[in-house]
Protein backbone atom coordinates (compact mmCIF):
# COMPACT_ATOMS: atom_id res chain seq x y z
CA UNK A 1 0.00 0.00 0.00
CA UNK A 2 1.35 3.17 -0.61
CA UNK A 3 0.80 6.62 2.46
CA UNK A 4 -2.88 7.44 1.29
CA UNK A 5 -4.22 4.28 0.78
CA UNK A 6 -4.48 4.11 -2.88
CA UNK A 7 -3.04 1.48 -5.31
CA UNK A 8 0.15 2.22 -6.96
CA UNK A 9 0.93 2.65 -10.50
CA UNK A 10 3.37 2.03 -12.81
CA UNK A 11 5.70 4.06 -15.30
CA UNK A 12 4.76 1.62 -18.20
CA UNK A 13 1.97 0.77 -20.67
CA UNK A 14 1.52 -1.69 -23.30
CA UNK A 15 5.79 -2.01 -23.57
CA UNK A 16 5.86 2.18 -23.73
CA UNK A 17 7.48 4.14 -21.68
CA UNK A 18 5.23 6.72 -19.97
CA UNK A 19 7.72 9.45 -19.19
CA UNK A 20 10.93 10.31 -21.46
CA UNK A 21 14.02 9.87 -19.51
CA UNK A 22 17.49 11.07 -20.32
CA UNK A 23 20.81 11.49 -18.25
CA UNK A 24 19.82 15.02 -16.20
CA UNK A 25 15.86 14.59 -16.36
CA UNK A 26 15.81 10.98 -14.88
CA UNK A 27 15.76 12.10 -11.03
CA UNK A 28 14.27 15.86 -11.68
CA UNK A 29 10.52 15.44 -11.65
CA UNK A 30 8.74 17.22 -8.88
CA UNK A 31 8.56 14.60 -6.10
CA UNK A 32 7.62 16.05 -2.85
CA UNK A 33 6.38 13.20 0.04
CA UNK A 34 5.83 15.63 3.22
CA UNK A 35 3.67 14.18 5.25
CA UNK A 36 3.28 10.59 3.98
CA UNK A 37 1.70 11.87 0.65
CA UNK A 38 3.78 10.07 -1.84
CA UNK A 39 2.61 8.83 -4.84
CA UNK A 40 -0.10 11.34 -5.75
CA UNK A 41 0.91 12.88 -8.33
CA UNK A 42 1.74 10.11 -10.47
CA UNK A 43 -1.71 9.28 -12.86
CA UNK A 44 -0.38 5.89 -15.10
CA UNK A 45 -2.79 3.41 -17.12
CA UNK A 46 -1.20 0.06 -16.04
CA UNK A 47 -0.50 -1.28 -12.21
CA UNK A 48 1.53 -3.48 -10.53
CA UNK A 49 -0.43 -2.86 -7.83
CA UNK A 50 -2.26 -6.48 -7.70
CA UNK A 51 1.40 -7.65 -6.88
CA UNK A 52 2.58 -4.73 -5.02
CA UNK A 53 -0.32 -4.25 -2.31
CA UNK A 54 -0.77 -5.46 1.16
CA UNK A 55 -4.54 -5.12 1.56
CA UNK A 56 -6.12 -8.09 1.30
CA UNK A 57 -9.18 -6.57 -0.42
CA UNK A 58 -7.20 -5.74 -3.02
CA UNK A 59 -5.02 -8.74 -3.93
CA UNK A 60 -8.61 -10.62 -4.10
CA UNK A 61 -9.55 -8.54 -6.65
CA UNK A 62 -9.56 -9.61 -10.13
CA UNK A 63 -6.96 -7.65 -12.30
CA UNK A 64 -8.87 -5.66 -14.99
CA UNK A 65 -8.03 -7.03 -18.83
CA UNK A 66 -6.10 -3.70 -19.30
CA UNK A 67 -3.10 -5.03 -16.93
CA UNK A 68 -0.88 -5.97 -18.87
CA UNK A 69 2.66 -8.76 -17.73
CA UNK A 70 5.73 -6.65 -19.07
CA UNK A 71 7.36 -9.13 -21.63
CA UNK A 72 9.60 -7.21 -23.78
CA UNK A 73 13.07 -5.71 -23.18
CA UNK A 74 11.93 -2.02 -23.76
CA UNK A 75 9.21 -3.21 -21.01
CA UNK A 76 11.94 -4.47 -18.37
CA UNK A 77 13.63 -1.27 -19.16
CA UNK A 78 10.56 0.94 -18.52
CA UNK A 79 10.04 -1.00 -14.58
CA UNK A 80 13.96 -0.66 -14.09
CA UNK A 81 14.04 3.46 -14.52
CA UNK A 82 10.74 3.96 -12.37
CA UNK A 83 12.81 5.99 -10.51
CA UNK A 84 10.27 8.66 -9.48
CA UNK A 85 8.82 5.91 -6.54
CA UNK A 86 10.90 3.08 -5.30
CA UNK A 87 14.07 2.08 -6.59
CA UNK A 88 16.06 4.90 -5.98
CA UNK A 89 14.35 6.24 -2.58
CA UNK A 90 15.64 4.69 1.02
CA UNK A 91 14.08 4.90 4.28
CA UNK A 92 14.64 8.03 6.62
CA UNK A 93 13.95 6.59 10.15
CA UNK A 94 17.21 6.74 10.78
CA UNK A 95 17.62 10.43 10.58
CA UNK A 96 14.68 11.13 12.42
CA UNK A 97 16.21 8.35 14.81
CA UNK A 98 19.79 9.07 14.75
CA UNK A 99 22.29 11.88 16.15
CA UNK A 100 23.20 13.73 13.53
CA UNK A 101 20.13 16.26 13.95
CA UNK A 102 17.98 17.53 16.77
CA UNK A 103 14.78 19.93 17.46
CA UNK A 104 14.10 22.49 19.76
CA UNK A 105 10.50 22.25 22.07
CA UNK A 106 9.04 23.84 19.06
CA UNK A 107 9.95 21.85 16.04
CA UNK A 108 9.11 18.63 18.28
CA UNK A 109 5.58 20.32 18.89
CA UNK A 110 5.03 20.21 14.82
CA UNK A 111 5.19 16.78 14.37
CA UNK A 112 3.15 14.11 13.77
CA UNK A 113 2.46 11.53 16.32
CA UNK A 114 4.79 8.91 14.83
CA UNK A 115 7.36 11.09 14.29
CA UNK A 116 7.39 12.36 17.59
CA UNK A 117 7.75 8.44 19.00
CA UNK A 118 10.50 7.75 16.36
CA UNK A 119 12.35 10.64 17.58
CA UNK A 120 12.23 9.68 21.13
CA UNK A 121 12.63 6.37 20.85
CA UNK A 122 8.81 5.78 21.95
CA UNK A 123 6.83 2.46 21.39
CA UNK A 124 4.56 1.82 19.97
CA UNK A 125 5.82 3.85 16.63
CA UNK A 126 2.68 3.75 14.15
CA UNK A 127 -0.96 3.37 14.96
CA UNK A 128 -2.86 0.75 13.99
CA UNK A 129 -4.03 2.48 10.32
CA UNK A 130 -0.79 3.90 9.20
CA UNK A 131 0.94 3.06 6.40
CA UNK A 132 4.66 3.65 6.55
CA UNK A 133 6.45 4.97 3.06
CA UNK A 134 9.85 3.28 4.83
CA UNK A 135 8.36 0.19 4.40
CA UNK A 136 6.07 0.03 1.57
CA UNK A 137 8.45 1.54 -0.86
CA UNK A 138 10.96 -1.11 -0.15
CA UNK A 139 8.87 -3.78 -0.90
CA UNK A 140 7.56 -1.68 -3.87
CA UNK A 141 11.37 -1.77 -5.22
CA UNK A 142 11.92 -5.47 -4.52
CA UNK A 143 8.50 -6.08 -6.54
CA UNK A 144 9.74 -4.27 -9.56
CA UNK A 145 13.03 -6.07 -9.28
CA UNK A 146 11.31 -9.57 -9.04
CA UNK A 147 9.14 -8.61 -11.85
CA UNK A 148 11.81 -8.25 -14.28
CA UNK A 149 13.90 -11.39 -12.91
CA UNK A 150 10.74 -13.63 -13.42
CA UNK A 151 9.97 -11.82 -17.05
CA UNK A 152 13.12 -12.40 -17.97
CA UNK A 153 13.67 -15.82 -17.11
CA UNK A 154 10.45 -16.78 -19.08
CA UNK A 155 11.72 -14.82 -21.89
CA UNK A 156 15.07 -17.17 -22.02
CA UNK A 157 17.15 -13.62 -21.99
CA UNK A 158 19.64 -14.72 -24.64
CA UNK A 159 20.56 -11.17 -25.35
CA UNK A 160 23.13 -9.12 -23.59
CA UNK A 161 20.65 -6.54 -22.73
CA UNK A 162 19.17 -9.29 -20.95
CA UNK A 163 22.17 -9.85 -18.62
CA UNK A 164 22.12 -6.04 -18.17
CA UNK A 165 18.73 -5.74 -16.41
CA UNK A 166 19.06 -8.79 -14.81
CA UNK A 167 22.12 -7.81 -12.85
CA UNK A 168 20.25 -4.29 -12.33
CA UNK A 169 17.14 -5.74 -10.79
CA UNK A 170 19.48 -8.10 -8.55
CA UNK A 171 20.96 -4.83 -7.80
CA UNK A 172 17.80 -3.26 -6.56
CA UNK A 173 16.62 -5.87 -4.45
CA UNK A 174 19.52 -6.09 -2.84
CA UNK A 175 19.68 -2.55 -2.27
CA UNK A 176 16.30 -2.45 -0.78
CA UNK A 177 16.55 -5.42 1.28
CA UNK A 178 19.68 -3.79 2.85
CA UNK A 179 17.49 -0.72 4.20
CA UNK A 180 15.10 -3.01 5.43
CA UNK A 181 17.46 -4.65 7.56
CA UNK A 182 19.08 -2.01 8.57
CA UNK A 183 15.50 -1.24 10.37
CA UNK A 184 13.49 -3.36 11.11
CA UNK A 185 15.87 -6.40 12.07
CA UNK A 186 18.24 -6.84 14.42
CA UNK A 187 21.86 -6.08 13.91
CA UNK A 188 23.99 -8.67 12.37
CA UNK A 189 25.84 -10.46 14.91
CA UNK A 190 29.32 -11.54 13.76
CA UNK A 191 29.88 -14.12 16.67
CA UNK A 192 26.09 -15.25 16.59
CA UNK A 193 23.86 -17.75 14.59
CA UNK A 194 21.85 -14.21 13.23
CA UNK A 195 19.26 -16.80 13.46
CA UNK A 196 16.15 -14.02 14.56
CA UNK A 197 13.64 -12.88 12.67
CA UNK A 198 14.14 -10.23 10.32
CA UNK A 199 11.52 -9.34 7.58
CA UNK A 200 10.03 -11.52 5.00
CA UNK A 201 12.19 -12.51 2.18
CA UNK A 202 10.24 -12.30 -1.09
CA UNK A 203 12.34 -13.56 -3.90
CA UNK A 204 9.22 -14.09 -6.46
CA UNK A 205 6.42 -11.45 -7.85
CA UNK A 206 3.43 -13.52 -6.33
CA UNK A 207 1.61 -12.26 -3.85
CA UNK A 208 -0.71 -14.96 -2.38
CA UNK A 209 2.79 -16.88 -0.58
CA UNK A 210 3.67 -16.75 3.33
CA UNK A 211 4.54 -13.79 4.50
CA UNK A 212 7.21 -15.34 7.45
CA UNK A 213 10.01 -13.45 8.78
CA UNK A 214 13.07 -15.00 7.60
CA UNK A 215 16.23 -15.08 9.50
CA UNK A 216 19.03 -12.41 9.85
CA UNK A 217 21.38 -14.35 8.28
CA UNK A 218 19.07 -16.00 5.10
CA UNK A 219 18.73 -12.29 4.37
CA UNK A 220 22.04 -11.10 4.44
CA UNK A 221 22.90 -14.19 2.64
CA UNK A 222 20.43 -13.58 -0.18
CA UNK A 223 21.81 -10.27 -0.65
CA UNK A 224 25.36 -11.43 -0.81
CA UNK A 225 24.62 -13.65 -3.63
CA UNK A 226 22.55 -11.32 -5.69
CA UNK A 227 25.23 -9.08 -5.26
CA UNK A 228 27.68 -11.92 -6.65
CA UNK A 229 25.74 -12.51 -9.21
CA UNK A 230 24.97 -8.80 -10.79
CA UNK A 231 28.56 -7.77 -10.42
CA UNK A 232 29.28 -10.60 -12.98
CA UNK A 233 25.92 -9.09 -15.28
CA UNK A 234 26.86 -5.33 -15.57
CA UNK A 235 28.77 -3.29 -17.07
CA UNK A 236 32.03 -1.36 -14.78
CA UNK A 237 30.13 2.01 -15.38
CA UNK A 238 26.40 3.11 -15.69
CA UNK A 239 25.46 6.35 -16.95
CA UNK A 240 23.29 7.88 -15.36
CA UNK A 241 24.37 6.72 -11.89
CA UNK A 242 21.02 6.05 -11.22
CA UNK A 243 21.36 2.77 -12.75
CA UNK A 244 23.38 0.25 -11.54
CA UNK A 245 26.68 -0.69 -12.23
CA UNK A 246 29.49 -3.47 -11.53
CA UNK A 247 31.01 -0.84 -9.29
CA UNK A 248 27.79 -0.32 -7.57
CA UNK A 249 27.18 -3.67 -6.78
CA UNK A 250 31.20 -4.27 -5.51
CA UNK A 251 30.50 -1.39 -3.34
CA UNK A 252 27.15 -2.47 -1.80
CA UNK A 253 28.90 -5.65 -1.01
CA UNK A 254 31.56 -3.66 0.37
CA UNK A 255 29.24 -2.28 3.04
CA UNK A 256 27.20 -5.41 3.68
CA UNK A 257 30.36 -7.18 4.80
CA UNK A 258 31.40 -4.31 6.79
CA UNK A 259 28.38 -4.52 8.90
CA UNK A 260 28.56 -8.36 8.66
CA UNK A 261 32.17 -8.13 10.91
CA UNK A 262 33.98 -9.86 6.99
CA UNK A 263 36.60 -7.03 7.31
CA UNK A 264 38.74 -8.74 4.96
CA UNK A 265 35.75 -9.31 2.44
CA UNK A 266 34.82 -5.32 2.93
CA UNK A 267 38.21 -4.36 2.04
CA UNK A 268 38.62 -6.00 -0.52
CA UNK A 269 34.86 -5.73 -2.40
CA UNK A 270 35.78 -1.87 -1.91
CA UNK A 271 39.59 -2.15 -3.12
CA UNK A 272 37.80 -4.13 -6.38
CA UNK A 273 35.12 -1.27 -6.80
CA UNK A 274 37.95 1.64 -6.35
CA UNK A 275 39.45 -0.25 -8.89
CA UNK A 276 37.28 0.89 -11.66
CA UNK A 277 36.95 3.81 -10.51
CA UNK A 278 38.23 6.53 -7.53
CA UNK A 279 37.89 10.03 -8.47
CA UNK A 280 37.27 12.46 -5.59
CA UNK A 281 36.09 16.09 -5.81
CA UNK A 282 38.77 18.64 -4.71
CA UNK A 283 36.19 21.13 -2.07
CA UNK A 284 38.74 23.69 -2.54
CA UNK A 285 37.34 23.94 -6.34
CA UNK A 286 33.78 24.26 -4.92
CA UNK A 287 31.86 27.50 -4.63
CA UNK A 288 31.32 27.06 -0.75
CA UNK A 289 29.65 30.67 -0.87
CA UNK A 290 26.51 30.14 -2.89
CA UNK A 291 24.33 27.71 -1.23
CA UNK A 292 24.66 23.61 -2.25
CA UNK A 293 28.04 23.83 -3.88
CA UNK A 294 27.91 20.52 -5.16
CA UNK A 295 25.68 18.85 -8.46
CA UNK A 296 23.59 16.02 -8.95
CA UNK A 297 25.31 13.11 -10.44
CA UNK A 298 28.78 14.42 -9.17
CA UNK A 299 31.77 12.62 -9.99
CA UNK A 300 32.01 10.94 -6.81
CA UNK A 301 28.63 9.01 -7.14
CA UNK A 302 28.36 5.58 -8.12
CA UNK A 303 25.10 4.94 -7.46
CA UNK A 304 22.42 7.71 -6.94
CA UNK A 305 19.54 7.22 -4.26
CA UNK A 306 17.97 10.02 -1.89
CA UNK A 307 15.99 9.46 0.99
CA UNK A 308 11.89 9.81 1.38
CA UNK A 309 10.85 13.34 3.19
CA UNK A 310 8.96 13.65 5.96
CA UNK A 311 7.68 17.18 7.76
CA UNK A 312 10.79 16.39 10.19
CA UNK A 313 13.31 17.63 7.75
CA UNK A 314 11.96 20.80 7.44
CA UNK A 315 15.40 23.07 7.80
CA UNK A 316 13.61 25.22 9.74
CA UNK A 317 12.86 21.94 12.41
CA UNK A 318 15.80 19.96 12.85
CA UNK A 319 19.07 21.48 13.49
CA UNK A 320 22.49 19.73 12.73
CA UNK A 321 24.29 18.42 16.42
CA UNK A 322 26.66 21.29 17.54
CA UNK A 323 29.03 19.21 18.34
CA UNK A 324 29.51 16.99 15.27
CA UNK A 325 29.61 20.68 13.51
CA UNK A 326 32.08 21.74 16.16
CA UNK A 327 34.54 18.30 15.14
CA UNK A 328 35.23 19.78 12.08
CA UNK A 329 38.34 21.41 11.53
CA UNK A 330 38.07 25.27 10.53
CA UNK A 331 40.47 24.11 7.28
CA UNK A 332 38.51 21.43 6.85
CA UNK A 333 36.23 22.61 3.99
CA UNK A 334 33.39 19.79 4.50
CA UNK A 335 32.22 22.28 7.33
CA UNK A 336 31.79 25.21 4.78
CA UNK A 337 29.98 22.98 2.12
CA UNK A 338 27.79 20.58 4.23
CA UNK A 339 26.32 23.23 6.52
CA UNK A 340 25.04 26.92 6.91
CA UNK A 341 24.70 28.52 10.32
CA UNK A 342 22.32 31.02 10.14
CA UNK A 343 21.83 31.86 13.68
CA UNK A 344 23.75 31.14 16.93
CA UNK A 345 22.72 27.14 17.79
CA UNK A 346 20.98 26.43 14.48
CA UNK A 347 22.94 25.18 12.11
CA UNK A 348 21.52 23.74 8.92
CA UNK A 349 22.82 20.22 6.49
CA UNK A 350 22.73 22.26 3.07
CA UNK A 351 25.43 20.28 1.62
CA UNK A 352 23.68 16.97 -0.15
CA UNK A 353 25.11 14.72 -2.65
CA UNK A 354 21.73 15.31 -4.79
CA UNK A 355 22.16 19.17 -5.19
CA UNK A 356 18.86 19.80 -3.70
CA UNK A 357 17.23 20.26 -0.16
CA UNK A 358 16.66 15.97 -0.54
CA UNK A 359 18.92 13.77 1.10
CA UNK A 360 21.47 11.76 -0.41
CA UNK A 361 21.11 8.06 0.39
CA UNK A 362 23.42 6.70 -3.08
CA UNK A 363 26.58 4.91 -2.78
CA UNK A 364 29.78 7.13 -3.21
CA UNK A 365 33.86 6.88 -3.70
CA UNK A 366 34.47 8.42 -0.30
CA UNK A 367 32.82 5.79 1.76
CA UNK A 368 35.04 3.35 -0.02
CA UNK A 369 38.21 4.95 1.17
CA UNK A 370 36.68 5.41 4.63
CA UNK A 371 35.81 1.74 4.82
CA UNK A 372 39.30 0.42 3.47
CA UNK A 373 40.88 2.86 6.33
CA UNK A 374 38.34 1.49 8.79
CA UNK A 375 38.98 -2.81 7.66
CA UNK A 376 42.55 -1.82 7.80
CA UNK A 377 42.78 -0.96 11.34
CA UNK A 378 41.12 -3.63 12.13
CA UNK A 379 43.16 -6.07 10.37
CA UNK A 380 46.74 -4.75 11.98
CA UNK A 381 47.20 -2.42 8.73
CA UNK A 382 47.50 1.01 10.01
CA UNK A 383 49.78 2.00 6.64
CA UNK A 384 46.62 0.63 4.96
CA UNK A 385 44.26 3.36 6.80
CA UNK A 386 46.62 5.96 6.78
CA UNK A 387 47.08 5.67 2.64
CA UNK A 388 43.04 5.43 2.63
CA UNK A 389 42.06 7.87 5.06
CA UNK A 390 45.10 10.60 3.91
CA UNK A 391 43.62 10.23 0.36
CA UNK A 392 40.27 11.11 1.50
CA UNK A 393 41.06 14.19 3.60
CA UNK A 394 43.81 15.62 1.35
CA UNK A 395 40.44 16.57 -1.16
CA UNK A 396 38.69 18.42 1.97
CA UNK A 397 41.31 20.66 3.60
CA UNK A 398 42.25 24.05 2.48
CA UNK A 399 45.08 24.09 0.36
CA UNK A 400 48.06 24.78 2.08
CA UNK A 401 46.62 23.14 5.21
CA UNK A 402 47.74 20.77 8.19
CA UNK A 403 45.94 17.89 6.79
CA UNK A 404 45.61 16.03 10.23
CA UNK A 405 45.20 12.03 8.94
CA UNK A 406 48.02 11.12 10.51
CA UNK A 407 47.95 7.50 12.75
CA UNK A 408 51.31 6.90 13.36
CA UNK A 409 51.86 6.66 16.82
CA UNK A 410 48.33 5.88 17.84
CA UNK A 411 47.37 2.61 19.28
CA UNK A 412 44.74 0.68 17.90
CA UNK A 413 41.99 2.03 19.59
CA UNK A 414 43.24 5.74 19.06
CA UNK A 415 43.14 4.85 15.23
CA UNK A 416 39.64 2.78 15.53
CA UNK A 417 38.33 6.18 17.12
CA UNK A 418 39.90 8.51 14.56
CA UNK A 419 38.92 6.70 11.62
CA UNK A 420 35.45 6.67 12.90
CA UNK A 421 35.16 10.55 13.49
CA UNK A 422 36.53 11.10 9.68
CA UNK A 423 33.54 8.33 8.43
CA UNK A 424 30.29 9.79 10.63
CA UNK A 425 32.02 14.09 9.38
CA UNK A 426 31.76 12.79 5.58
CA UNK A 427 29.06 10.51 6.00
CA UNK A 428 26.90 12.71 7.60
CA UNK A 429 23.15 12.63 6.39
CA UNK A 430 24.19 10.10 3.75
CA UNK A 431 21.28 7.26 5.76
CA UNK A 432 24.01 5.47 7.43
CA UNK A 433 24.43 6.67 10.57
CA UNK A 434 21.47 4.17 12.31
CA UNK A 435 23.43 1.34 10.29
CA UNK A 436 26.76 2.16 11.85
CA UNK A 437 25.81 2.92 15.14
CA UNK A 438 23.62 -0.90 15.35
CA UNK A 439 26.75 -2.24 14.16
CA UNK A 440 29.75 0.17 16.46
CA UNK A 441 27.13 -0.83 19.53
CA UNK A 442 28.33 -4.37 19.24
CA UNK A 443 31.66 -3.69 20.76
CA UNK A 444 31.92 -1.35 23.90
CA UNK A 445 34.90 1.04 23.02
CA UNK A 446 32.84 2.23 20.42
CA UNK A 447 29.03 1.88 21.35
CA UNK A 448 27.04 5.18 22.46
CA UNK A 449 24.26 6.43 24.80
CA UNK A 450 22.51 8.25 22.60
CA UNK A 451 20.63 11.58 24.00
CA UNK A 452 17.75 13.50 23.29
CA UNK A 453 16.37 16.54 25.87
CA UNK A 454 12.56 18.12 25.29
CA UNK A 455 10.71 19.67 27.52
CA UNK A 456 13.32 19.61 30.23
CA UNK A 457 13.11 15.67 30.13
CA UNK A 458 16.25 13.82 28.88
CA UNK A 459 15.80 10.65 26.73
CA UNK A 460 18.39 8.02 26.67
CA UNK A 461 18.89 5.15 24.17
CA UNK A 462 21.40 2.40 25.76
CA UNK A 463 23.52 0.78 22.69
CA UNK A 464 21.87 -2.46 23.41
CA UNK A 465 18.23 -1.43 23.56
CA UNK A 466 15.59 -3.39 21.92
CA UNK A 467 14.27 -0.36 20.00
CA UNK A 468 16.79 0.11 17.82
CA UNK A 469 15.10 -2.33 15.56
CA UNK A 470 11.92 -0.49 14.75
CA UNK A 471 8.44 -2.69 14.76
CA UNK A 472 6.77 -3.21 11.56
CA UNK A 473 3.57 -1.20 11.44
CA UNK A 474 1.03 -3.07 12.83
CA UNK A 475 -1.07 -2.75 9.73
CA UNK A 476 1.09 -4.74 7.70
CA UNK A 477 1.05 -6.80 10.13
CA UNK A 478 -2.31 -7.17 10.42
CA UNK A 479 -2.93 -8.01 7.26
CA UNK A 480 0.09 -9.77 6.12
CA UNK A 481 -0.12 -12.21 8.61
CA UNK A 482 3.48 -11.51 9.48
């Protein structure tokens, strides 16, 4: 189901392609989503929506002769660049969840109900009706993807455009069952069975099948070996980024075996992916005076996604931590392009990968380096992390600058802790920050109390509390069966 209620629709009818897509207009259409209004705007002839639904009312409906099965290549195409909903939106819980951002008695006052219980770590989340975009347009991505890996393997796919958008809808499920995950399961336990539920693993288009939870590690294992298995389908390169790539999928794997504890596997998966390709914008070529200094489709961006928008991230709401601003260096450009202050104590993210007031949620080069410096502290490399982490940082300090990357000297610890304040200052509002702090909770030199003060009460989130995996909304629960 998608926020209001109403079925969803697709991009495609009859093999055509609804809406004309090239290389700058395939992530620019008006797409706003405050307050759980989605999908609204977008008025199609055919729907998926038989497959895609929850509501039992619905998936007992009869399809009406107009729906048509997408058969063709151009039609595969057309489900793989439906961009404007699901495949290249993430979840934004953990923002709203997270540390990176905070609001005044106020902004907390605007919200909606669930918002307000997301923020303060309050359960239960949703009400019983609500239908949560986080969620649903997860599942709506995974149905696209399974659409085009069932078409295809019907069709025979003997052409290479069929190995193409094969490995691309391998791609996207993966990618969406990774933000699911990172949610709504626990996190993954490298000295445990990861035998707990996590959320149901759909691997087919049908929608009349059991709806069980399967277990942390089947998922992570399913996404590993889709992951395998589209890095040998595409091509090193996709233009635009919001397609999938070989270097995409090399750096997805990348960061599901860094939160899987495979530190060798993570460094290497992101050494293969720099491989291809490791340019890195130099911020002292930025205009860090007029606003957003950076572009969509940058050169840094492998693949492009941008998180769903709620009334939370409002800029005149939430307000970046001052002391996350306050770690940044005053040479250290990042602090000039990523925020604005415009008053004393509120201090603005203006600085997002999609060159807009949306959140990048994409996979970049940066996080690559930061990940290689990170596995390589870990593994007893600290030349590794230095090489890694000094690359990084050299393309963020003022020319001329101290760059400070330096390790030598530290212990292991000293490094862990430095490499980790470098990753959260470039990652910051990139959707990762709930991952990494599931994952950094797991070992206690690095797991956090996290803190959150309204109305003169303080709320406190221990690093092993139950509610850092968020509960599925009860309606899909309801009527899933779950």
């Amino acid at each position: 189901m998608f926020p209001d209620g109403k079925p969803g629709l697709s991009l495609f009818t009859n093999g055509r392609s609804l809406i004309q897509y090239n290389d700058r207009q395939l992530l620019q259409t008006e797409h706003t989503m405050k307050n759980n209004n989605i999908f609204h705007s977008i008025t199609m002839i055919i729907s998926l929506t038989v497959l895609l639904s929850s509501c039992e009312e619905f998936l007992e409906a009869k399809p009406e002769k107009s729906i048509v099965t997408p058969t063709t290549l151009e039609d595969f195409r057309a489900v793989l660049d439906n961009v404007v909903t699901a495949l290249n939106f993430t979840p934004a819980l953990g923002v709203i969840s997270g540390d990176d951002t905070f609001l005044d008695d106020e902004g907390f006052t605007g919200l909606s109900l669930w918002q307000k219980n997301c923020y303060l770590w309050q359960r239960p989340v949703f009400d019983q009706t609500m239908v949560l975009s986080d969620w649903s347009s997860c599942y709506e991505g995974i149905l696209y993807a399974n659409v085009v890996l069932e078409g295809i393997a019907k069709t025979g796919g003997g052409l290479p455009e069929y190995s193409t958008l094969r490995g691309e809808a391998l791609f996207h499920r993966a990618f969406a069952y990774f933000q699911l995950l990172q949610f709504f399961a626990p996190a993954y336990d490298p000295a445990g069975d990861n035998l707990g539920p996590a959320v149901p693993l759909r691997l087919s288009p049908a929608v009349h099948q059991d709806l069980e939870r399967a277990s942390v590690s089947d998922c992570y294992a399913q996404m590993v070996t889709d992951l395998g298995d589209a890095a040998a389908l595409l091509e090193d390169r996709s233009s635009p980024a919001s397609r999938p790539s070989r270097q995409a999928a090399l750096a997805l794997l990348s960061r599901i075996h860094l939160v899987m504890g495979n530190y060798d596997k993570a460094r290497e998966e992101a050494r293969n992916a720099l491989n291809i390709y490791d340019r890195l914008l130099d911020y002292s070529s930025l205009d860090l005076d007029g606003g957003n200094p950076f572009s969509e489709f940058n050169d840094e961006v492998i693949f492009y996604a941008r998180m769903l928008d709620y009334g939370y991230f409002d800029s005149q709401v939430h307000r970046v931590d001052t002391l996350l601003y306050n770690a940044y260096d005053e040479d250290d450009l990042r602090k000039r392009a990523f925020f604005s202050v415009r008053e004393l104590g509120n201090i603005n993210f203006t600085g997002s990968y999609t060159g807009s007031n949306d959140y990048f949620s994409g996979l970049a080069v940066p996080e690559l380096l930061l990940t290689i410096a990170e596995t390589s502290v870990r593994m007893g490399d600290p030349a590794g992390a230095e090489r890694a982490l000094g690359t990084l940082l050299k393309s963020r300090y003022r020319p001329g600058a101290i760059v400070p990357s330096g390790l030598e000297g530290l212990g292991t610890r000293e490094m862990l802790q430095k490499v980790l304040s470098e990753r959260r200052k470039e990652m910051v509002l990139r959707g990762m920050r709930w991952s990494d702090l599931k994952r950094l909770n797991k070992d206690p030199a690095t797991a956090k109390v996290l803190e959150k003060k309204i109305e003169g009460k303080i709320y406190r989130l221990e690093p092993d509390d139950e509610k850092y995996v968020l509960p599925i909304p009860p309606r899909e629960t309801e009527l899933d069966g779950i």
